[in-house]
Protein backbone atom coordinates (compact mmCIF):
# COMPACT_ATOMS: atom_id res chain seq x y z
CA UNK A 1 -5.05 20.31 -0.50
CA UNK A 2 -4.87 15.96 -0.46
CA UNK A 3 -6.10 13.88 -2.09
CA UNK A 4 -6.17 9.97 -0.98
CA UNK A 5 -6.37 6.49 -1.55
CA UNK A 6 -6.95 3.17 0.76
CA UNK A 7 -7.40 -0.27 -0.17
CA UNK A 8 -8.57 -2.35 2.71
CA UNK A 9 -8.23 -6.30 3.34
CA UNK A 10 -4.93 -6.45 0.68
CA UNK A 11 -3.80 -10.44 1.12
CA UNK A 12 -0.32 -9.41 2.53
CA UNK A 13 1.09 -8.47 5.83
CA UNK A 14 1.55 -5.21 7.44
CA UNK A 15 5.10 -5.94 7.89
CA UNK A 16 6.09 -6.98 4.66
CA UNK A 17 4.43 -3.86 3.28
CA UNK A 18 6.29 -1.34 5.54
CA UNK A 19 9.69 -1.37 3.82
CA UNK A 20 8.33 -0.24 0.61
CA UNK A 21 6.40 2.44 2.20
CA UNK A 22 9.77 3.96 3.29
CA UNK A 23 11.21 3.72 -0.13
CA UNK A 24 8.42 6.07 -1.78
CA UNK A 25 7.79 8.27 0.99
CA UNK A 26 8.50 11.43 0.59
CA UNK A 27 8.75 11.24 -3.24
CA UNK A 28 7.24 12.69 -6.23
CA UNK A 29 4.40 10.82 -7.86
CA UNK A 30 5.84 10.44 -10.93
CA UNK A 31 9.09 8.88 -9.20
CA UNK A 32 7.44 6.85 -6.72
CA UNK A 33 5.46 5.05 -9.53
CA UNK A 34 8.88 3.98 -11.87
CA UNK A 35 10.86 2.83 -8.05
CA UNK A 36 7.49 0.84 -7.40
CA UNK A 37 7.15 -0.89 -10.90
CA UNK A 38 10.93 -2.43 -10.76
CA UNK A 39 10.73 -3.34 -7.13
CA UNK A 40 10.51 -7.42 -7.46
CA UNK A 41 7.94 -7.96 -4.73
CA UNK A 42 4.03 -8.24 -4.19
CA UNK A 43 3.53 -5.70 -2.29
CA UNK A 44 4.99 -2.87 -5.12
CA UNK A 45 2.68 -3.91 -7.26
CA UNK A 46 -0.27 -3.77 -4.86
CA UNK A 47 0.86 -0.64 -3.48
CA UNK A 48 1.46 0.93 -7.55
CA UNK A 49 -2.19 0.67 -7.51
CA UNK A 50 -2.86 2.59 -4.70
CA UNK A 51 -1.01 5.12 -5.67
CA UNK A 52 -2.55 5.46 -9.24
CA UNK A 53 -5.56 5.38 -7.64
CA UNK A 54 -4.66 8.21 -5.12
CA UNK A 55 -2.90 10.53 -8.16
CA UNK A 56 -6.13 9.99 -10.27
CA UNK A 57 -8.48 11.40 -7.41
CA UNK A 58 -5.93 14.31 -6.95
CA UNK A 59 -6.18 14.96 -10.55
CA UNK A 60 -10.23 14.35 -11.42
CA UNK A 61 -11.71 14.92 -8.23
CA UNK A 62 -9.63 18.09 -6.87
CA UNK A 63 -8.22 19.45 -10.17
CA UNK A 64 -4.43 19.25 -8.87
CA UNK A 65 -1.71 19.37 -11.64
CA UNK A 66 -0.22 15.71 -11.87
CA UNK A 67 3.76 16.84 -12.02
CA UNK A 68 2.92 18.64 -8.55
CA UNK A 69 2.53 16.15 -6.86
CA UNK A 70 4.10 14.02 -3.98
CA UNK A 71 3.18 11.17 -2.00
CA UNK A 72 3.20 13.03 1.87
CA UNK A 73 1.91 9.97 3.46
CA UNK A 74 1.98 6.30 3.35
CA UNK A 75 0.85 3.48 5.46
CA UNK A 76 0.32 0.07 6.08
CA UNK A 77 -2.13 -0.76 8.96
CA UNK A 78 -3.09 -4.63 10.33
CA UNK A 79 -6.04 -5.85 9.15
CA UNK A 80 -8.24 -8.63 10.05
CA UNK A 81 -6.37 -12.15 10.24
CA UNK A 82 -7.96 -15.10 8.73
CA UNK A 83 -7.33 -18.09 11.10
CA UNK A 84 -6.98 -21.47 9.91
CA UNK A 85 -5.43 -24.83 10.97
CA UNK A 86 -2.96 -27.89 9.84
CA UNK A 87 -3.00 -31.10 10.82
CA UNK A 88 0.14 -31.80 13.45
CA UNK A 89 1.82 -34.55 14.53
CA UNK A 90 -0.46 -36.96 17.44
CA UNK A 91 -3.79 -35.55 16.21
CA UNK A 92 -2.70 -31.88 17.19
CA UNK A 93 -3.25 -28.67 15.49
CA UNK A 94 -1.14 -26.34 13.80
CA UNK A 95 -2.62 -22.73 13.39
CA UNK A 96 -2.12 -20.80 10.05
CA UNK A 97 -2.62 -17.13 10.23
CA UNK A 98 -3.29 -15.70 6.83
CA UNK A 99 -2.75 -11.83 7.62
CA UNK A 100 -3.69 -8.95 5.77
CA UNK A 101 -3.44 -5.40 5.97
CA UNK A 102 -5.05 -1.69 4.59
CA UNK A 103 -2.67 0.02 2.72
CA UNK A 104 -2.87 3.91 2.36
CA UNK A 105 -1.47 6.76 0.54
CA UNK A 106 -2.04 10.66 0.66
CA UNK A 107 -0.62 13.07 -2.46
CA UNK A 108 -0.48 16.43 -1.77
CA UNK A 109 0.58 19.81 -4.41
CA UNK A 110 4.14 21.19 -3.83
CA UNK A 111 3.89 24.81 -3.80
């Protein structure tokens, strides 16, 4: 049994996500949420909420024991990019690509 969590459109980039993926992966819940909340950079903080949200559904919604639990899967897809652009130098522009992303997690119930 799983339970998940996804949060869509998150004002950060896939690839600046994906190293603290690989840091919780793997982990218990309970562990994953203390390494995320003294990691010093957005994304932990974006990505402790996901993974609240994902142990709360586990717990209300599928009646899984909360020290059971361990995050099986974690992800951090490309979403859409917001395009924008600078003024350059001789009247030319300069493109600014404001990229976000959908991050995901999936708990699952050691046995």
């Amino acid at each position: 049994m799983e339970a998940r969590a996804i949060a869509k459109n998150v004002r950060t980039s896939a690839k600046k996500m994906k190293p603290i993926n690989d840091l919780i992966r793997g982990k218990s819940v309970e562990e994953a949420q203390i390494i995320l909340r003294f990691t010093t950079r957005k994304g932990a903080k974006l990505l402790l909420k996901v993974l609240n949200s994902a142990a709360a559904n586990a717990e209300n919604n599928n009646h899984m024991e909360l020290e059971n639990l361990y995050v099986s899967e974690v992800y951090a897809n490309q979403g859409p990019t917001m395009k924008r652009f600078r003024a350059g130098a001789m009247g030319r522009a300069k493109p600014i690509l404001k990229r976000t992303s959908h991050l995901g997690v999936v708990v699952k119930e050691r046995n």
